[in-house]
N, C-alpha and C. Protein backbone atom coordinates (compact mmCIF):
# COMPACT_ATOMS: atom_id res chain seq x y z
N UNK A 1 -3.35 1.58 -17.18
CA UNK A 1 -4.15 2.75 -16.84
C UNK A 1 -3.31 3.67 -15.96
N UNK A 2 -3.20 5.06 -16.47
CA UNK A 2 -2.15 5.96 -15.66
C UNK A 2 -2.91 6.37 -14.23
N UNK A 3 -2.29 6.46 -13.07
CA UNK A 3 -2.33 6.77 -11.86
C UNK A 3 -3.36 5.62 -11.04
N UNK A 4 -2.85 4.70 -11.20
CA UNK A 4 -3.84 3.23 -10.93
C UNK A 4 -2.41 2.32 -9.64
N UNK A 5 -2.73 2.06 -8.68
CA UNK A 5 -1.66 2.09 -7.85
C UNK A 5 -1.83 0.59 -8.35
N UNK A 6 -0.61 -0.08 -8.38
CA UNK A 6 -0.27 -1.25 -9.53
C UNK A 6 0.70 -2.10 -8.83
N UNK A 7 1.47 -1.57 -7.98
CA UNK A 7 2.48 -2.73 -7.17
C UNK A 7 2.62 -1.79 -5.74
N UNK A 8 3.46 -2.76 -4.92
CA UNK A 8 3.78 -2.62 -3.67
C UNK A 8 5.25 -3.29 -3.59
N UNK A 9 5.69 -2.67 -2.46
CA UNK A 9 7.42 -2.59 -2.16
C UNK A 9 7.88 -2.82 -1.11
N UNK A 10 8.35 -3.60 -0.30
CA UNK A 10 8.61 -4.08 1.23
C UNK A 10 9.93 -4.66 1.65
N UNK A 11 10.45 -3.17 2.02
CA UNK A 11 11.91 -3.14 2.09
C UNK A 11 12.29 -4.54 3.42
N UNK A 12 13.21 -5.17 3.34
CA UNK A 12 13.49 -5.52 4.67
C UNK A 12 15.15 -5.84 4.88
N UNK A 13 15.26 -6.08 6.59
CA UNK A 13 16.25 -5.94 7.18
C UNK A 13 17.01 -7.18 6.59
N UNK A 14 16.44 -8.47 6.81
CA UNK A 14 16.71 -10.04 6.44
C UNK A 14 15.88 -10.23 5.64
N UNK A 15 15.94 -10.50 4.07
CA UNK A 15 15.06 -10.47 3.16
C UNK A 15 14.52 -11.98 3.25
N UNK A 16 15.48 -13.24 3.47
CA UNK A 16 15.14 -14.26 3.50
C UNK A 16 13.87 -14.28 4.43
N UNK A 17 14.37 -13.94 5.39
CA UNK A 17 13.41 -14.00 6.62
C UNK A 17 12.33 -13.39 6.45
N UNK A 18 11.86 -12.21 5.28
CA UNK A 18 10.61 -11.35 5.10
C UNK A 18 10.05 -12.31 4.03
N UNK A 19 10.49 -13.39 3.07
CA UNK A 19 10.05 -13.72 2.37
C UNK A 19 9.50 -15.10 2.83
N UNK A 20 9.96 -15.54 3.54
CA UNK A 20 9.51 -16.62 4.58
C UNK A 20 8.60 -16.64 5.41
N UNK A 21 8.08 -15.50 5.93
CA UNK A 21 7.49 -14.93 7.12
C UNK A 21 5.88 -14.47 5.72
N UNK A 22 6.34 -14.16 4.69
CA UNK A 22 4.69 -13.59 4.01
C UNK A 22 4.46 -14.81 3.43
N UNK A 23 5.23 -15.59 3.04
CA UNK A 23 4.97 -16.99 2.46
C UNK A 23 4.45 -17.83 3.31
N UNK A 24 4.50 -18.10 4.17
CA UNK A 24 4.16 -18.73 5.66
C UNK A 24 2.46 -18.05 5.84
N UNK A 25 2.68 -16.91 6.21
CA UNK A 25 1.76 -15.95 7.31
C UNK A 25 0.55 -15.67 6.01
N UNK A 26 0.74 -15.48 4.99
CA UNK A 26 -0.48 -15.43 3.78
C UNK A 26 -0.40 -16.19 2.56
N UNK A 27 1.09 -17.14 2.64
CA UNK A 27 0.55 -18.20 1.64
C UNK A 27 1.02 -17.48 -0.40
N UNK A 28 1.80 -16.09 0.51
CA UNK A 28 2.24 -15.39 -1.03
C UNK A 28 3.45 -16.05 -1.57
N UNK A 29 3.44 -15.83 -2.99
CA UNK A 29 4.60 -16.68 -3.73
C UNK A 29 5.36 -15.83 -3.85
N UNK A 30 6.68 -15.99 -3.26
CA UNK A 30 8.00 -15.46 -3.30
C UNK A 30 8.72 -15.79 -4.10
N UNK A 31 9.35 -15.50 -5.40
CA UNK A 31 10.54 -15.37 -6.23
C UNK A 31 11.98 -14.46 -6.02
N UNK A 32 12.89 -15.68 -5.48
CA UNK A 32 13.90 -14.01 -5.48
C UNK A 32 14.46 -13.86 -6.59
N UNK A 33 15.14 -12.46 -7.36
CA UNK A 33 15.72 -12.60 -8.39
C UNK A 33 17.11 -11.58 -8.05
N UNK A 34 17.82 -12.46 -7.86
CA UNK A 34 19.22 -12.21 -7.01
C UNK A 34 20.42 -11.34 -8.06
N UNK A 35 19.89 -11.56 -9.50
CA UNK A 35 20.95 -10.72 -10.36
C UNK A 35 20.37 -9.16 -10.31
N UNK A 36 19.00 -8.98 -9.68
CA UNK A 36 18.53 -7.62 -9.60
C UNK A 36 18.56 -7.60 -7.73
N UNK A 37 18.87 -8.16 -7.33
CA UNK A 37 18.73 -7.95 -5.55
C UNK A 37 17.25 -7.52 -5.55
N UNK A 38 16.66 -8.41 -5.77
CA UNK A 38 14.81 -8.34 -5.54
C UNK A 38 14.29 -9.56 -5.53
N UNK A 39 13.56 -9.38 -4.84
CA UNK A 39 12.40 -10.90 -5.15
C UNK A 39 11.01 -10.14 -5.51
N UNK A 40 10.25 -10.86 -6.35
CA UNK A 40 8.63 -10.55 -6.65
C UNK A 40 8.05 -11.60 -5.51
N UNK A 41 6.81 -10.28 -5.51
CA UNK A 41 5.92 -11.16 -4.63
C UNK A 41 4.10 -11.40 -5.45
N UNK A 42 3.82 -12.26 -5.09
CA UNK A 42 2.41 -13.00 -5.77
C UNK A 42 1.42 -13.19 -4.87
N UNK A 43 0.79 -12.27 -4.46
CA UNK A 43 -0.16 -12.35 -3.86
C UNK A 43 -1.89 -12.69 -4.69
N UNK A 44 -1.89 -12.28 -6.06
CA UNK A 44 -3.34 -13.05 -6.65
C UNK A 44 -2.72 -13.97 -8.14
N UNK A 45 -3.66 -14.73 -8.21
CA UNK A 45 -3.36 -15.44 -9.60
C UNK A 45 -2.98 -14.28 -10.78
N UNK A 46 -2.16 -14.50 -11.44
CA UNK A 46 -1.63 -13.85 -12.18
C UNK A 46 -0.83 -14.45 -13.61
N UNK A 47 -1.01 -13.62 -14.73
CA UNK A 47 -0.56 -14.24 -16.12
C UNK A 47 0.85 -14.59 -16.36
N UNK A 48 1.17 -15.07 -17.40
CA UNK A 48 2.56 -15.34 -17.63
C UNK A 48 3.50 -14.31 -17.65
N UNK A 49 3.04 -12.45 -17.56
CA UNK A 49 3.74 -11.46 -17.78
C UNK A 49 3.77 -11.21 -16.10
N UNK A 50 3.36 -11.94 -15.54
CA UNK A 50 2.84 -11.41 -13.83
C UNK A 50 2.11 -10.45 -13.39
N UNK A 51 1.07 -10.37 -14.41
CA UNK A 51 0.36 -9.04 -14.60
C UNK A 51 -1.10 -10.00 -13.57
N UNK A 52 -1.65 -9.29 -12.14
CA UNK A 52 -2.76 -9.79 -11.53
C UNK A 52 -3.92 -10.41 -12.86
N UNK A 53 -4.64 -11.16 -12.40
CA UNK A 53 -5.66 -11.68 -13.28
C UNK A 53 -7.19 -11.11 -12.81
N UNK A 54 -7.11 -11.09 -11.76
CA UNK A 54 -8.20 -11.17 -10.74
C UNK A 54 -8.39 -9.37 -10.95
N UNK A 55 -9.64 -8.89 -10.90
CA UNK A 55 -9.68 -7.21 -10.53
C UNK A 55 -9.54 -7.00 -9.47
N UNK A 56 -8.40 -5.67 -9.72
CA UNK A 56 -7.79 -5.29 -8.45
C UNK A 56 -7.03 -6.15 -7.59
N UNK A 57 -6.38 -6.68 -8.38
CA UNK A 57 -5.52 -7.57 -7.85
C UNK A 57 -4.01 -7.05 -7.97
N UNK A 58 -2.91 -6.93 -6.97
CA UNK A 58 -1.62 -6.05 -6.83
C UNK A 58 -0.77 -7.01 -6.50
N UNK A 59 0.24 -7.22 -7.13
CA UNK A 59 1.24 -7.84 -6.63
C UNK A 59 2.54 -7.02 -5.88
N UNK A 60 3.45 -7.35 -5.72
CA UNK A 60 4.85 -6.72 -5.35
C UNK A 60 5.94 -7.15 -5.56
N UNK A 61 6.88 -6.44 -4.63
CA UNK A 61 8.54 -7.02 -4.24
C UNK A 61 8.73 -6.83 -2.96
N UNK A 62 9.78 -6.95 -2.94
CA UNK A 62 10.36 -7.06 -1.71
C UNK A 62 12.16 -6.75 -1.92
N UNK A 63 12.71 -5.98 -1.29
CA UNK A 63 14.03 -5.87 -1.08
C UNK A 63 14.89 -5.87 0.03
N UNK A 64 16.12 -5.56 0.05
CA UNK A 64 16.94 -4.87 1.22
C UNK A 64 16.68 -3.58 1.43
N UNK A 65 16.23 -3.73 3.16
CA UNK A 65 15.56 -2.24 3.61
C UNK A 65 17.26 -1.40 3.48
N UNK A 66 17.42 -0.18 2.77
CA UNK A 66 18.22 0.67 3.02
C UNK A 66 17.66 2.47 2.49
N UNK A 67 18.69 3.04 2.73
CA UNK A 67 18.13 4.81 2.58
C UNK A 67 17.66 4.52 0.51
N UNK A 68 17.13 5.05 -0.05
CA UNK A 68 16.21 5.78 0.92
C UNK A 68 14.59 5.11 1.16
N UNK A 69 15.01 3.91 0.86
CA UNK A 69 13.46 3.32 0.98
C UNK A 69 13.28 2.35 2.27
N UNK A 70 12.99 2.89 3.38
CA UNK A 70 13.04 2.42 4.29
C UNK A 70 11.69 1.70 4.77
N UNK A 71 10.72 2.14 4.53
CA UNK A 71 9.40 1.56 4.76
C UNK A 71 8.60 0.89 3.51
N UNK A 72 7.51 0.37 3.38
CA UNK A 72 6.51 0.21 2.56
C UNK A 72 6.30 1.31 1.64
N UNK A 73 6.24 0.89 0.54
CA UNK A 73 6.19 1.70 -0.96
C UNK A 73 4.78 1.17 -1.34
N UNK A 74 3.67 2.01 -1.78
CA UNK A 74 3.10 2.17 -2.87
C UNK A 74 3.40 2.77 -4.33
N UNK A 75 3.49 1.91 -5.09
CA UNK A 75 3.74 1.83 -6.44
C UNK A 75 2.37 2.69 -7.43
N UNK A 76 2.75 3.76 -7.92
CA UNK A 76 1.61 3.87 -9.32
C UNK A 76 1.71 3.80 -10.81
N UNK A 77 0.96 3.34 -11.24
CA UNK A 77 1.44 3.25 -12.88
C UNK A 77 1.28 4.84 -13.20
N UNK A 78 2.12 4.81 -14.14
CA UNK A 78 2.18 6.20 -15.11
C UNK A 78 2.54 5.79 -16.30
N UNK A 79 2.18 6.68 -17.50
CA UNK A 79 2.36 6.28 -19.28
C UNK A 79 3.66 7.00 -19.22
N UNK A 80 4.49 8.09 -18.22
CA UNK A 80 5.57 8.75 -18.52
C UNK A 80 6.22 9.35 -17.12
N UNK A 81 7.10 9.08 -16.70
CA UNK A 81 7.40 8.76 -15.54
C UNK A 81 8.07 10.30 -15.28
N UNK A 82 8.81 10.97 -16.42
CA UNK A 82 9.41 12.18 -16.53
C UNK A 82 8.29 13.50 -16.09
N UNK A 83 7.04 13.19 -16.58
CA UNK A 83 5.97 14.01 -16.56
C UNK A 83 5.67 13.66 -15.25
N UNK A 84 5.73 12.84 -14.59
CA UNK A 84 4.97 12.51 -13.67
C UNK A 84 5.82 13.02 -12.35
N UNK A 85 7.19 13.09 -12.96
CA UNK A 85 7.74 13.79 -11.86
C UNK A 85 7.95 15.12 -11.57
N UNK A 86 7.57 16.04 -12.89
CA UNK A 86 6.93 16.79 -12.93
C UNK A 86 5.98 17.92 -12.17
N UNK A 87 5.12 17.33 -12.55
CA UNK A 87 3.74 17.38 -12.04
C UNK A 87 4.40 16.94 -10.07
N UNK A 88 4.48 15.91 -9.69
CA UNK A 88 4.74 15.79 -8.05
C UNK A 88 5.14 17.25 -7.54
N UNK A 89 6.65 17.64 -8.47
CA UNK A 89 6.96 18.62 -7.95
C UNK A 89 6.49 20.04 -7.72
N UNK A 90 5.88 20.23 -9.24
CA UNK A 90 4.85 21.07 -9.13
C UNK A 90 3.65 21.40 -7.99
N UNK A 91 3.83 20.10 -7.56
CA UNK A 91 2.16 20.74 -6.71
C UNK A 91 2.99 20.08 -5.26
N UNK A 92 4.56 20.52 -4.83
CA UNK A 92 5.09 20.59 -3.67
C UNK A 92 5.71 19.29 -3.14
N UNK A 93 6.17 17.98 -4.04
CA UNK A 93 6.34 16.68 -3.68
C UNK A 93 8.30 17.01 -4.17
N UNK A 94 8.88 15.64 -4.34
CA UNK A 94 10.16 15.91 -4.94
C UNK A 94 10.58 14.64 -5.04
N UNK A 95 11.01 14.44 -6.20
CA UNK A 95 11.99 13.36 -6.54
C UNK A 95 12.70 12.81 -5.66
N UNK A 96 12.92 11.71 -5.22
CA UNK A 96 14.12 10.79 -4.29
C UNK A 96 14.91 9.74 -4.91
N UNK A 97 14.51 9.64 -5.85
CA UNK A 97 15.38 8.52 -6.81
C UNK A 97 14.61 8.52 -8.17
N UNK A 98 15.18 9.32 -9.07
CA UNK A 98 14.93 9.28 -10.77
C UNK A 98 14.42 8.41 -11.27
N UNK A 99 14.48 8.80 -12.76
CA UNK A 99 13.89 7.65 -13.66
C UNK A 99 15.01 6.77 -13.69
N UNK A 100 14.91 4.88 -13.32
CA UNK A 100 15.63 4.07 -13.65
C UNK A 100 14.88 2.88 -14.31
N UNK A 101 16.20 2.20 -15.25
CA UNK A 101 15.51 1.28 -15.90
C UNK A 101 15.15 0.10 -14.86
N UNK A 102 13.98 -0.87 -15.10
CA UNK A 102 13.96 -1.97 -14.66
C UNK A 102 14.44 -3.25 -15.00
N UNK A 103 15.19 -3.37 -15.54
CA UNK A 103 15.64 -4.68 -16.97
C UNK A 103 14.87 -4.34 -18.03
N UNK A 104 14.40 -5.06 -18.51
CA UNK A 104 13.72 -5.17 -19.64
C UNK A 104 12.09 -4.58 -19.73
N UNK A 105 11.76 -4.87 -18.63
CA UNK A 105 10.13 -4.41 -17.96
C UNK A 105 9.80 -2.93 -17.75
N UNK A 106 10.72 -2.10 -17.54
CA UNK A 106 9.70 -0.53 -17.76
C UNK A 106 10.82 0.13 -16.86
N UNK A 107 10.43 0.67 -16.24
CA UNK A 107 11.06 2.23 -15.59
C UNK A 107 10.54 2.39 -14.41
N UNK A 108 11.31 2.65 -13.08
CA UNK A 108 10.45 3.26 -11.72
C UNK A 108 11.26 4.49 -11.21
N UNK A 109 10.97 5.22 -10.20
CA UNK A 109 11.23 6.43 -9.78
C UNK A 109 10.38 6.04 -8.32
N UNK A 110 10.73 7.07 -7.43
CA UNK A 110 10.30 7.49 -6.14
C UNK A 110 10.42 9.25 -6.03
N UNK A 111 9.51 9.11 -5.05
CA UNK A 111 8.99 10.35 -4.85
C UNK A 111 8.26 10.61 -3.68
N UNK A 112 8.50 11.63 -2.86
CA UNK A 112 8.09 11.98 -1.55
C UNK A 112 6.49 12.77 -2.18
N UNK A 113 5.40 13.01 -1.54
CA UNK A 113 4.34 13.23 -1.21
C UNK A 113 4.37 15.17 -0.70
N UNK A 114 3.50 15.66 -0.53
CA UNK A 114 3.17 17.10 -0.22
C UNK A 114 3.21 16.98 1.47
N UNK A 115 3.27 15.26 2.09
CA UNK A 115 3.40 14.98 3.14
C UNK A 115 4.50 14.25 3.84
N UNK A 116 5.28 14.26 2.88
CA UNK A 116 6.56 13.31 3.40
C UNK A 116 6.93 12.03 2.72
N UNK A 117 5.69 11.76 2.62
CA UNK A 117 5.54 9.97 2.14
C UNK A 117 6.11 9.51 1.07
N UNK A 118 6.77 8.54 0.99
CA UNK A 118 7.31 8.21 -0.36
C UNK A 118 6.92 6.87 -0.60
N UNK A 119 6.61 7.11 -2.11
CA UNK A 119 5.78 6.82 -3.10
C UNK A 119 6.76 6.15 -4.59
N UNK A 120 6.24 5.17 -4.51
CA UNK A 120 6.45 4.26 -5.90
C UNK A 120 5.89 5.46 -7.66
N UNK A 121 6.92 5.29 -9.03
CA UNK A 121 5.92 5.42 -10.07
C UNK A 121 6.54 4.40 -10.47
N UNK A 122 5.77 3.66 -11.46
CA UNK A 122 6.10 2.66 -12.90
C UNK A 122 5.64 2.93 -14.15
N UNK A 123 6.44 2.69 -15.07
CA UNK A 123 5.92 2.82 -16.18
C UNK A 123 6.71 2.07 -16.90
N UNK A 124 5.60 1.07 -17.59
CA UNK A 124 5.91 -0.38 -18.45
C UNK A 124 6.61 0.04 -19.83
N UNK A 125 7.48 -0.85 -20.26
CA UNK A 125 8.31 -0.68 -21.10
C UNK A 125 7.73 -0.67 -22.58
N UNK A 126 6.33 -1.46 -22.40
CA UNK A 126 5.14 -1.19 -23.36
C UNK A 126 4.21 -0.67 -24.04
């Protein structure tokens, strides 16, 4: 579903240590996947594609905090990530990092807000 906020992003300084610390502190399942410098994170039961099961259920990642994603990312789905960046700019936002592939799984981009904020898109390879 387009503009449905769908993942979350949690840059950190010591990734071991951030993935230890949410695994611990809420019990979330941490995967790192070290040939992409990311780990997924599992916060609700979720299918074999890692797609939540539960409604309204969001999973994430987690990375190395560096420029330009320095804080917490909200992620949104989009059917077209080109349009979508678009449209941000249009109504006063701006691109911070393009359309890139994800492996095999879809496409993300970032994007600053009409307020500063920067903001996750995705769009599944499906």
């Amino acid at each position: 579903m387009s503009g449905r906020v769908s993942h979350f992003e949690i840059p950190a300084d010591d990734v071991k240590r951030a993935q230890a610390f949410y695994a611990e502190a809420f019990g979330w399942n941490v995967v790192p996947m070290p040939e992409m410098g990311y780990t997924t994170v599992g916060t609700t039961p979720s299918d074999e594609q890692g797609r939540p099961t539960e409604v309204g259920g969001i999973n994430g990642g987690m990375m190395q905090r560096q420029e330009p994603i320095t804080g917490p990312v909200i992620t949104i789905d989009v059917e077209d990530i080109d349009a979508a960046l678009a449209k941000v700019t249009a109504q006063g936002g701006a691109t911070v990092v393009g359309k890139q592939a994800a492996g095999d799984m879809g496409f993300t981009a970032y994007f600053t807000d009409s307020e500063g904020n920067t903001l996750g898109l995705w769009q599944s390879a499906t």
